[in-house]
Protein backbone atom coordinates (compact mmCIF):
# COMPACT_ATOMS: atom_id res chain seq x y z
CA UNK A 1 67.31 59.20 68.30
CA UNK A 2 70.23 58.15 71.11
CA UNK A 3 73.63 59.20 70.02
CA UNK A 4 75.62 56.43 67.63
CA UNK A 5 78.75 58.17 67.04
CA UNK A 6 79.94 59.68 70.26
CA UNK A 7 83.36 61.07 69.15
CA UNK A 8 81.49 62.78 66.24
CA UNK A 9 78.44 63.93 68.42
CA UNK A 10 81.13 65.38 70.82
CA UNK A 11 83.09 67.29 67.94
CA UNK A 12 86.05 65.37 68.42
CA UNK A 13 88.42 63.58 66.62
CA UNK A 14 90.27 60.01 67.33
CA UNK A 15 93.27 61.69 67.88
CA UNK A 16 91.14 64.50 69.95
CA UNK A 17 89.54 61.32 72.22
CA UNK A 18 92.69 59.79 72.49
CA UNK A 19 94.46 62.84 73.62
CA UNK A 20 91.27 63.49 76.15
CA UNK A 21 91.66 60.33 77.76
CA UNK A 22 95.79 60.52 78.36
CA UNK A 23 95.05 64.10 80.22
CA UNK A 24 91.91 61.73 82.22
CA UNK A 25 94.56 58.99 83.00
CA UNK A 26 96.82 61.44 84.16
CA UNK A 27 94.60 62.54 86.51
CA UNK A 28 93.53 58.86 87.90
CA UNK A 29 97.75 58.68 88.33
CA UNK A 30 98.31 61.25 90.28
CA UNK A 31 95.29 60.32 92.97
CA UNK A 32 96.38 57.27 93.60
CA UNK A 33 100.08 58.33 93.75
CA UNK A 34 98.54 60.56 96.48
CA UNK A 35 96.13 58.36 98.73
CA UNK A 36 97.59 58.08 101.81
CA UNK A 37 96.73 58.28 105.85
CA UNK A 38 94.23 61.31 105.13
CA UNK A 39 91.69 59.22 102.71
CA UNK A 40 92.37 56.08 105.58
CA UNK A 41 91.29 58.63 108.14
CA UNK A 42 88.70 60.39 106.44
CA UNK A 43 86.41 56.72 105.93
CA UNK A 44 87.08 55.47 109.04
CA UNK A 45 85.72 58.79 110.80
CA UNK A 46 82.98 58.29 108.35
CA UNK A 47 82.49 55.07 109.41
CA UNK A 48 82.35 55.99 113.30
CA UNK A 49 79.91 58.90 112.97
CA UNK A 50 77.68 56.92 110.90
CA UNK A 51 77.42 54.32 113.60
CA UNK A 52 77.13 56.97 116.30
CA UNK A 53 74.47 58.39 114.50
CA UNK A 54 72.38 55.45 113.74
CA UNK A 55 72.84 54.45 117.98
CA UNK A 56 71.69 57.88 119.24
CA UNK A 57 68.52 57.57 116.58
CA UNK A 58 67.76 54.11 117.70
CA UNK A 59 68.01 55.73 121.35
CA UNK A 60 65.83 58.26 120.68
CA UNK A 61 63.46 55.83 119.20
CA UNK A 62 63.38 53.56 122.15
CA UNK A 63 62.48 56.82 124.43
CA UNK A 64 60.33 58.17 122.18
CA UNK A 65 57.56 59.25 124.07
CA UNK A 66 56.38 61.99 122.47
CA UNK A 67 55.83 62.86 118.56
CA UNK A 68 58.77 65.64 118.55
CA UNK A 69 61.36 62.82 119.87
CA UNK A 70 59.64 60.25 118.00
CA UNK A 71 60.29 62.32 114.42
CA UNK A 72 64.00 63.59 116.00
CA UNK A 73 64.82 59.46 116.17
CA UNK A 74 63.33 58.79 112.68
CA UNK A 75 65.10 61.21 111.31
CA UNK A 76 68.59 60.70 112.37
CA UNK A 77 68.12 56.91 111.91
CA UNK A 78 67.20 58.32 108.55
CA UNK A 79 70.29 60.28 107.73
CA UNK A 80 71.95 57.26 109.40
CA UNK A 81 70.92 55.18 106.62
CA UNK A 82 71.35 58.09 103.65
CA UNK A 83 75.20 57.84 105.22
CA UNK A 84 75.58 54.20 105.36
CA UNK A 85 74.17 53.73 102.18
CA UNK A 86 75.37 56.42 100.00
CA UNK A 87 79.27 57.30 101.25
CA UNK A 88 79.58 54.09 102.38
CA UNK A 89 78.14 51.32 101.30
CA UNK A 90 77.67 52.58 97.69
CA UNK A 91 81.36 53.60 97.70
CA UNK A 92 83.25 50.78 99.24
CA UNK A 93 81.49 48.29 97.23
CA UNK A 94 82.86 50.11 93.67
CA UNK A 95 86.12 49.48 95.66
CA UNK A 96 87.44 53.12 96.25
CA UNK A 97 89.13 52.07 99.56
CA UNK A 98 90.50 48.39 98.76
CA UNK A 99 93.78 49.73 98.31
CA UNK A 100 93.94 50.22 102.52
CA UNK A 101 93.43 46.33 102.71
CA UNK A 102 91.42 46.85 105.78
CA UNK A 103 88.73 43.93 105.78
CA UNK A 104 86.38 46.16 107.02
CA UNK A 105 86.11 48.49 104.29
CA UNK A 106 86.62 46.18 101.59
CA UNK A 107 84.32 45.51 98.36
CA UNK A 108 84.14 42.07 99.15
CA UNK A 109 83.09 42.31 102.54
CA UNK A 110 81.38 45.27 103.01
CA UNK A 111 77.57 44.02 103.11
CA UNK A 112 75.29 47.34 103.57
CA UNK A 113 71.80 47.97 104.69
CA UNK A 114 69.67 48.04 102.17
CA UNK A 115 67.42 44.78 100.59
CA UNK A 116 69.26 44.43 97.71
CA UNK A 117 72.01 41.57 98.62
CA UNK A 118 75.59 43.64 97.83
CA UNK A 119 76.81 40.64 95.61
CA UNK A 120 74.07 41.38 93.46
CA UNK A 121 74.03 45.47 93.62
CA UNK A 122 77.77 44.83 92.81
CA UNK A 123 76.83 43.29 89.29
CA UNK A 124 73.77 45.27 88.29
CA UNK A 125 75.73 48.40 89.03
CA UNK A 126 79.28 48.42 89.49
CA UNK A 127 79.54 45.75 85.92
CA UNK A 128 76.04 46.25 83.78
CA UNK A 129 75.15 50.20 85.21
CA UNK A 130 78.96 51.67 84.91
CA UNK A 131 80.56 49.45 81.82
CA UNK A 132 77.20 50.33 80.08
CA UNK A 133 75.87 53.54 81.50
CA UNK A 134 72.79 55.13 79.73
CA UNK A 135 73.32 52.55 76.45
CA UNK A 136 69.34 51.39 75.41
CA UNK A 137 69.23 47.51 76.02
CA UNK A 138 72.27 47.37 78.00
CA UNK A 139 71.78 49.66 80.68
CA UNK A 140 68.69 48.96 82.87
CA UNK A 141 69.34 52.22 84.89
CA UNK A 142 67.74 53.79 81.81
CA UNK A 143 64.32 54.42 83.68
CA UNK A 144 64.43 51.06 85.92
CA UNK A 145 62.43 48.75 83.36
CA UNK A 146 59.69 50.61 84.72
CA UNK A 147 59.71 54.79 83.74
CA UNK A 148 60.08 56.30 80.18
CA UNK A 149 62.76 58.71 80.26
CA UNK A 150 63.85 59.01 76.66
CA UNK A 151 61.58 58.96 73.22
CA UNK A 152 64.16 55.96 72.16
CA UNK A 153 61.64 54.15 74.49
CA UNK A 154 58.78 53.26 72.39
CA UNK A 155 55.66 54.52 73.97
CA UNK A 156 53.04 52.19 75.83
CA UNK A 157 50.24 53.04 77.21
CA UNK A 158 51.68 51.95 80.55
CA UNK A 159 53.95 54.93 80.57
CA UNK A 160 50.84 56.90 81.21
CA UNK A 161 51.21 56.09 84.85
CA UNK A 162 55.15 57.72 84.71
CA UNK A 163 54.64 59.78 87.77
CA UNK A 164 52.69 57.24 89.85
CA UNK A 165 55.64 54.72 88.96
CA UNK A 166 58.56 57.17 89.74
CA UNK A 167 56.29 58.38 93.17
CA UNK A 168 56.15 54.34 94.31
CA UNK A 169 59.69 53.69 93.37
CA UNK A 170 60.73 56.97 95.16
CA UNK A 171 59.14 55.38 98.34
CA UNK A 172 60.23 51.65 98.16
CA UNK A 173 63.49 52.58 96.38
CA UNK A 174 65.20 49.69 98.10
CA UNK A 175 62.96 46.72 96.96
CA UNK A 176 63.14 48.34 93.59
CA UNK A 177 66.75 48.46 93.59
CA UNK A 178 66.87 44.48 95.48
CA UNK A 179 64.23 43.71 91.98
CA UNK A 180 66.46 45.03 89.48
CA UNK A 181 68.99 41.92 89.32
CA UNK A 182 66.00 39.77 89.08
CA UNK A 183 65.07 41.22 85.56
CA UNK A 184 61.45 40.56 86.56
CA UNK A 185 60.09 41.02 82.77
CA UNK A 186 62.97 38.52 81.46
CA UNK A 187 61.73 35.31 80.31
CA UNK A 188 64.03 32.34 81.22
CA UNK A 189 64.34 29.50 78.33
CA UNK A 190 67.31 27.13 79.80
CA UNK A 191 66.81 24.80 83.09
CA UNK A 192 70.10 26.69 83.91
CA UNK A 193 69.11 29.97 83.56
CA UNK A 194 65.62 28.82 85.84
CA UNK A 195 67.68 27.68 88.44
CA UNK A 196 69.85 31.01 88.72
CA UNK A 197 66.90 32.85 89.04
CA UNK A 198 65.29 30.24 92.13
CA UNK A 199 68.85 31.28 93.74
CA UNK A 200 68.84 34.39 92.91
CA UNK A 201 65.47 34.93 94.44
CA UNK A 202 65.82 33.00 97.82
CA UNK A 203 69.07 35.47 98.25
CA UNK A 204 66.64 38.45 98.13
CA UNK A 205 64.34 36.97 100.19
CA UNK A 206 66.84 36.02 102.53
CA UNK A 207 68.53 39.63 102.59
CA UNK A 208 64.96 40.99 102.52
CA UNK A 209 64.20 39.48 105.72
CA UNK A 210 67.12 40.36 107.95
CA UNK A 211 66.27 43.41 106.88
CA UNK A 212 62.80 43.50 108.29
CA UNK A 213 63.76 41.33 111.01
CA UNK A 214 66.04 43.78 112.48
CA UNK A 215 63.73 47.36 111.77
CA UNK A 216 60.35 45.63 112.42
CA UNK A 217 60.75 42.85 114.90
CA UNK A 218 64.20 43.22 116.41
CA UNK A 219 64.55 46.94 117.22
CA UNK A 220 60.76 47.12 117.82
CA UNK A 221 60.55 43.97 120.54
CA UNK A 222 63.44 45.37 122.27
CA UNK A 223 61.82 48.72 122.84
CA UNK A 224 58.42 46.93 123.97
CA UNK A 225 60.72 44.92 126.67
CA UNK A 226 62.25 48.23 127.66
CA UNK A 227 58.93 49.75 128.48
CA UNK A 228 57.99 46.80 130.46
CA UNK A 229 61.24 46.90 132.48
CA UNK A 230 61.02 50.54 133.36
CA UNK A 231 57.36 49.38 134.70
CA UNK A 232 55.04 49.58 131.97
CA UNK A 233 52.00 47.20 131.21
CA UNK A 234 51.36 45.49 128.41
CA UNK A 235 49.47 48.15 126.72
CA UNK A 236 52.46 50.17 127.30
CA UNK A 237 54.72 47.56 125.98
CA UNK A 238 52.16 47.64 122.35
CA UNK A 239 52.39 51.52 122.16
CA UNK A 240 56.47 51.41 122.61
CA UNK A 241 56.48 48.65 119.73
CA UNK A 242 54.49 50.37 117.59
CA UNK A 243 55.99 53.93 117.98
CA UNK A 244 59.63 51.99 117.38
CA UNK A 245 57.92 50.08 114.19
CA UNK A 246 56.84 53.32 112.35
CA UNK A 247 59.71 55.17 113.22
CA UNK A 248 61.86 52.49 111.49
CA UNK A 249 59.39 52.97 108.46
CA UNK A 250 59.88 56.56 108.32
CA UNK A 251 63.52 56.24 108.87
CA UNK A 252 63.46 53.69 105.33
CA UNK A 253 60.93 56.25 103.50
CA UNK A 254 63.07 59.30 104.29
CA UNK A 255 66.56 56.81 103.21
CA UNK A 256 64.16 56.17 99.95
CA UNK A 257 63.42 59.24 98.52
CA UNK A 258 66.87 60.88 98.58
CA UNK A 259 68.86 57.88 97.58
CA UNK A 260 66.18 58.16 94.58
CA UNK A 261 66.82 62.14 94.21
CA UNK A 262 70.52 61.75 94.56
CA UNK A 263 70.90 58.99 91.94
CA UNK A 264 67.68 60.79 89.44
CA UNK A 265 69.69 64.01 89.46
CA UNK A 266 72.79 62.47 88.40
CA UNK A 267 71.37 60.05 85.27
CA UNK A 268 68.11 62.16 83.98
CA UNK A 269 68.46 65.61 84.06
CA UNK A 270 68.95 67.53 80.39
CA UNK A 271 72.23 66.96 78.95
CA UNK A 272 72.45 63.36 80.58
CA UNK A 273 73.33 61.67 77.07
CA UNK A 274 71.36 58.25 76.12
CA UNK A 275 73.71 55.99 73.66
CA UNK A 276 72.92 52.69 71.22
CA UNK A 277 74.88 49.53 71.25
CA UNK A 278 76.89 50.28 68.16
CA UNK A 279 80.67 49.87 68.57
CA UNK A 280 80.22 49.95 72.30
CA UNK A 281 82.26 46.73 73.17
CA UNK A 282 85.13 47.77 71.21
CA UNK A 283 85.02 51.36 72.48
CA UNK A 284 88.79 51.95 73.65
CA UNK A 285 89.55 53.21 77.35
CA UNK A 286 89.22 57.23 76.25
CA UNK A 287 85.89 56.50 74.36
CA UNK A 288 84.41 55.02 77.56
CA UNK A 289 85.56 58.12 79.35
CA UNK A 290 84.22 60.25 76.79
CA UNK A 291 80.74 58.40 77.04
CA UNK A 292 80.95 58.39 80.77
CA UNK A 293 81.50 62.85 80.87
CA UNK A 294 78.30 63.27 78.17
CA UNK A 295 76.01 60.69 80.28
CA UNK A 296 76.06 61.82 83.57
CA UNK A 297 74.96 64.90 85.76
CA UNK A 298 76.36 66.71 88.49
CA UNK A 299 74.33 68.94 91.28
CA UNK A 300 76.02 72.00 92.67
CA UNK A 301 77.10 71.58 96.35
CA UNK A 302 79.02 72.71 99.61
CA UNK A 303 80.41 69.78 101.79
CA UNK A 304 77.68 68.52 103.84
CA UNK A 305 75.39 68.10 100.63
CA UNK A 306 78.38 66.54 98.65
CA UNK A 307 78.79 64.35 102.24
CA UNK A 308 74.82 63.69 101.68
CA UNK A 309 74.90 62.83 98.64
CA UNK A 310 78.10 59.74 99.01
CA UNK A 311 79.83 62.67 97.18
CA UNK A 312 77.54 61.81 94.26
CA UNK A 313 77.27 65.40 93.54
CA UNK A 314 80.24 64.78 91.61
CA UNK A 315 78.09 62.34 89.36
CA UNK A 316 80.34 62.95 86.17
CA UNK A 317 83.81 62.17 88.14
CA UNK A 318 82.51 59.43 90.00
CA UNK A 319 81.47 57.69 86.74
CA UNK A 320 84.90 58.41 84.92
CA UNK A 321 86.72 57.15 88.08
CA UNK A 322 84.31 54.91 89.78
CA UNK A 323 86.94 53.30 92.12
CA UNK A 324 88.65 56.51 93.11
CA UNK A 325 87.76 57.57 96.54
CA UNK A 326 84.66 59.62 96.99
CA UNK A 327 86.33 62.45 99.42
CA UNK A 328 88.92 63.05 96.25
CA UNK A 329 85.83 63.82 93.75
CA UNK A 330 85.68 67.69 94.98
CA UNK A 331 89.78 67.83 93.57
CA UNK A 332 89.31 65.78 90.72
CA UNK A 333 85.96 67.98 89.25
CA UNK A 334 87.89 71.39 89.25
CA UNK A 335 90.40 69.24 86.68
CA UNK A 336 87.44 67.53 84.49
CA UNK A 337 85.90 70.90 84.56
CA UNK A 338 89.56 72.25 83.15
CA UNK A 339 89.14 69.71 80.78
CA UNK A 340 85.62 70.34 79.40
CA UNK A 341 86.86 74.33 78.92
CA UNK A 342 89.88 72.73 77.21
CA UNK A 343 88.06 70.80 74.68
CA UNK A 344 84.79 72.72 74.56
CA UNK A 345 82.78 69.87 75.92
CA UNK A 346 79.57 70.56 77.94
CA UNK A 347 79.85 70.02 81.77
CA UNK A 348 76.11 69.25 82.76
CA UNK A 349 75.61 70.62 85.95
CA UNK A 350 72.79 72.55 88.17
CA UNK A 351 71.59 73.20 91.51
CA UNK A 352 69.70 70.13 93.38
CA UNK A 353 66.51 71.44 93.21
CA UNK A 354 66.93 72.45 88.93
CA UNK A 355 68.14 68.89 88.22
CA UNK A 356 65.68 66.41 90.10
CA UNK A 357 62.84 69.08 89.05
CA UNK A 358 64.36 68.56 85.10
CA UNK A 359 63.84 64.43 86.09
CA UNK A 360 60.62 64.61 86.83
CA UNK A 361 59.70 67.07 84.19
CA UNK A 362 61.16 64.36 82.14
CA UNK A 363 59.33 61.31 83.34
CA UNK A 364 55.53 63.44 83.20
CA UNK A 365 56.54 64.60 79.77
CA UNK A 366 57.40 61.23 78.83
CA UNK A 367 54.55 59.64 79.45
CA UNK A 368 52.60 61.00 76.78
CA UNK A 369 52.94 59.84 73.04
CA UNK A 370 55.96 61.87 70.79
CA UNK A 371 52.32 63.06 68.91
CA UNK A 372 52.17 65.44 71.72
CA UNK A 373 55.51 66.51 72.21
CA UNK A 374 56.94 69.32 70.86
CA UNK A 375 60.71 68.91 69.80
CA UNK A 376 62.34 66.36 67.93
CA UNK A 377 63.45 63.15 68.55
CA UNK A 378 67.11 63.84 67.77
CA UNK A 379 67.35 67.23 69.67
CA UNK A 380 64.97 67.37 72.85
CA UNK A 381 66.36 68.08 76.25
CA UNK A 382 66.50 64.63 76.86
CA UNK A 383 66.90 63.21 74.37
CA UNK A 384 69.42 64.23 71.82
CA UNK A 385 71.92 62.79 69.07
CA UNK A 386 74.77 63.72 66.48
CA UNK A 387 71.32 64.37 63.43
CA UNK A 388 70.57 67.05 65.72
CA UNK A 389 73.19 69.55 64.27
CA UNK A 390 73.48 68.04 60.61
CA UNK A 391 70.00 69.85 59.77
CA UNK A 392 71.08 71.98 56.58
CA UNK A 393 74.40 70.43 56.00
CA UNK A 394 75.38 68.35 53.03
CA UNK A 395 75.07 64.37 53.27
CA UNK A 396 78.01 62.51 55.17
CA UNK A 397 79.25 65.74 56.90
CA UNK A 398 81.11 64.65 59.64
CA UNK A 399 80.94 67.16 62.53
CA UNK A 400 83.92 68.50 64.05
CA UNK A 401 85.38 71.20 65.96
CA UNK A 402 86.76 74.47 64.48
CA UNK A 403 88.49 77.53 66.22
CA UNK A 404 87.08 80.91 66.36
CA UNK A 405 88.91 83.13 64.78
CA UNK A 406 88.56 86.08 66.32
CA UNK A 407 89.55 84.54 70.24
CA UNK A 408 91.41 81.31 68.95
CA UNK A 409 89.54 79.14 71.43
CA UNK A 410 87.94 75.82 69.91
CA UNK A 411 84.72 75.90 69.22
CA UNK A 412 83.18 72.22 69.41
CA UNK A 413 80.26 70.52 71.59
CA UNK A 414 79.43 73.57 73.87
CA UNK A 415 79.49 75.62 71.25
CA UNK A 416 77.29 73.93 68.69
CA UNK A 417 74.81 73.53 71.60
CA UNK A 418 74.95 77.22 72.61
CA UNK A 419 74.64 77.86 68.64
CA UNK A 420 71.83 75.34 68.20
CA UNK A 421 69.65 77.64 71.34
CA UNK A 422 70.13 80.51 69.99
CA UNK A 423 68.77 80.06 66.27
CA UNK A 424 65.87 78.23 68.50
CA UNK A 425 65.00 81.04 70.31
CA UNK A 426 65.78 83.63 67.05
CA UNK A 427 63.02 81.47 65.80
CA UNK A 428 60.65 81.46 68.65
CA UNK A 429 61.28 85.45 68.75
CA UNK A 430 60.37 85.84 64.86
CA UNK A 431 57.07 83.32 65.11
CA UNK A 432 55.94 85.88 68.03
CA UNK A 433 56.15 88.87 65.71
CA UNK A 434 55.22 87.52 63.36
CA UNK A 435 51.52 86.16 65.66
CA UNK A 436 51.44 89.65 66.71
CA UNK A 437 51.54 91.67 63.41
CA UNK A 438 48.73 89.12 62.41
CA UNK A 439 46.43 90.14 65.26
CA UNK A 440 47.22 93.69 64.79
């Protein structure tokens, strides 16, 4: 099932690890030896276009008297939000720009538009999500409490309704992301542990209700009074309320579904690792780097999708160095990719579309019963562990790397993957012949 020894599974040894996660240090070193006036610059231009951008799609909202400007102002509201909450919020809240000590853009002051209150997202995700990333019963990013997204999951009939789940949460990503510190399903024994819930609650509902305040009553009753100024009626004055009302809607839908892409193609494509609880709390600094590079996923990307995406592209860096800053991931991959070569490690990456099509293809597989499925439990594209190459070897054969000996290069993780698809498809090739001798 999920991987329990992740030096072994990885072909490496302690001293290998070790060694790994001096070179990774090295790296974090030398960034912040070099942040300076160009990172400063680079978040507060951020900052100002994002603001400029959600004013002119609030303008066009409020003149929106026709369904071309009417979509133009939903949209750019839209990417507006994408902005505010993926290179900004997201990434001054891990901290990545407290080192300016600039109030404005620090991670315990920065409080971002979305539903979920930030001291809250700041727990669930910056503590639980990135201390624990992709470990079963620690993480809760591990499908949400709601999808199946590995066979360590033991099936329900629930998970049947995978895709309608993932499709909903795609939509109303923010209320699932406000529900997630609430651990809904968690039942609450202690008259302590009742009463942080009741606060915890009335904080979402309070958040929840600026936030609906200012897109569906605010924005929307300004508009109206606008049209009545200019020397509309009151009918007038219901259409411009409206129009403003929906487009704030679509604006949130549009902010919805590719924060839920982004963050999907980073955690579920194949080759994001899933991991069990054993010997995780007294993992050392390099083993938490070593989990953090075999459970996450990058996308491929130019600049304005890497800008898109809060730099989240870089899925893999950001997790090893969550409060680096996001404009230094692009620099800091082409090392970790150095890295990966060095020590034969896999570097999961793909274009957008390949990795959030692999998510889904994970979540509608998944919602069947293993009965139906067709690989293993310990080597299926998403879910794999260290049994998954021990097939034929003696008992208590610890896996490790060797070096070719024809090109002298190591020959660990990558390799034994590359090996382990090739004999597969060797024996889907022989099966075929062997089918069509038969019916000849």
């Amino acid at each position: 099932m999920a991987i329990t020894d992740i030096p072994e599974y990885a072909h490496l040894s302690e001293s290998d690890v070790e060694a790994l996660g001096a070179e990774l240090d090295a790296i974090r070193a030398d960034i912040e030896a070099a942040r300076g006036e160009r990172d400063a610059r680079y978040i507060r231009n951020t900052i100002r276009f994002q603001r400029g951008l959600e004013l002119a799609g609030r303008t066009m909202i409020a003149g929106s008297r026709n369904r071309g400007l009417w979509w133009a102002g939903a949209a750019t509201l839209g990417v507006a939000k994408i902005v505010e909450n993926m290179e900004l919020g997201h990434n001054v809240m891990h901290g990545q720009w407290d080192w300016m000590n600039d109030p404005e853009v620090h991670s315990t002051t920065w409080e971002w538009d979305n539903t979920d209150p930030s001291a809250h997202w700041k727990h669930t995700h910056n503590y639980i999500h990135h201390k624990y990333t992709n470990v079963l019963g620690m993480d809760d990013d591990v499908g949400y409490g709601l999808l199946r997204v590995t066979r360590d999951q033991r099936w329900r009939p629930f998970y049947l309704g995978n895709l309608v789940y993932n499709t909903l949460l795609a939509l109303l990503f923010e209320y699932g992301v406000a529900a997630q510190h609430l651990e809904l399903g968690k039942k609450r024994r202690t008259p302590e542990a009742k009463e942080q819930f009741r606060r915890d609650l009335a904080d979402v509902g309070r958040k929840v209700g600026r936030q609906l305040a200012k897109d569906y009553a605010v924005q929307p009753t300004l508009v109206a009074a606008a049209a009545v100024v200019l020397g509309g009626d009151k009918r007038d004055a219901a259409t411009a309320f409206r129009k403003a009302a929906t487009a704030d809607a679509m604006a949130n839908v549009i902010r919805n579904l590719w924060t839920n892409a982004v963050i999907f193609c980073g955690h579920f494509p194949d080759g994001a690792e899933k991991f069990t609880k054993q010997d995780v709390d007294s993992e050392t600094q390099a083993e938490w780097y070593l989990r953090q590079m075999l459970g996450s996923a990058n996308f491929r990307c130019g600049p304005v999708l890497a800008f898109m995406s809060g730099n989240l592209s870089y899925q893999i860096e950001h997790h090893i160095f969550p409060d680096l800053p996001s404009n230094r991931l692009a620099e800091i991959a082409v090392r970790v990719r150095a890295l990966c070569e060095k020590y034969d490690l896999p570097y999961t990456t793909g274009s957008f579309p390949l990795q959030y099509a692999k998510s889904w293809r994970t979540i509608a597989k998944l919602s069947l019963p293993n009965k139906y499925l067709s690989a293993t439990a310990d080597d299926a594209p998403e879910t794999a562990s260290e049994r998954r190459f021990k097939q034929g070897l003696p008992e208590g054969t610890r896996l490790h790397a060797t070096v070719d000996p024809l090109t002298g290069r190591r020959r660990g993780l990558r390799s034994a993957i590359k090996s382990l698809r090739e004999r597969r498809r060797t024996r889907v090739g022989r099966s075929s012949q062997v089918v069509e001798r038969r019916a000849a």
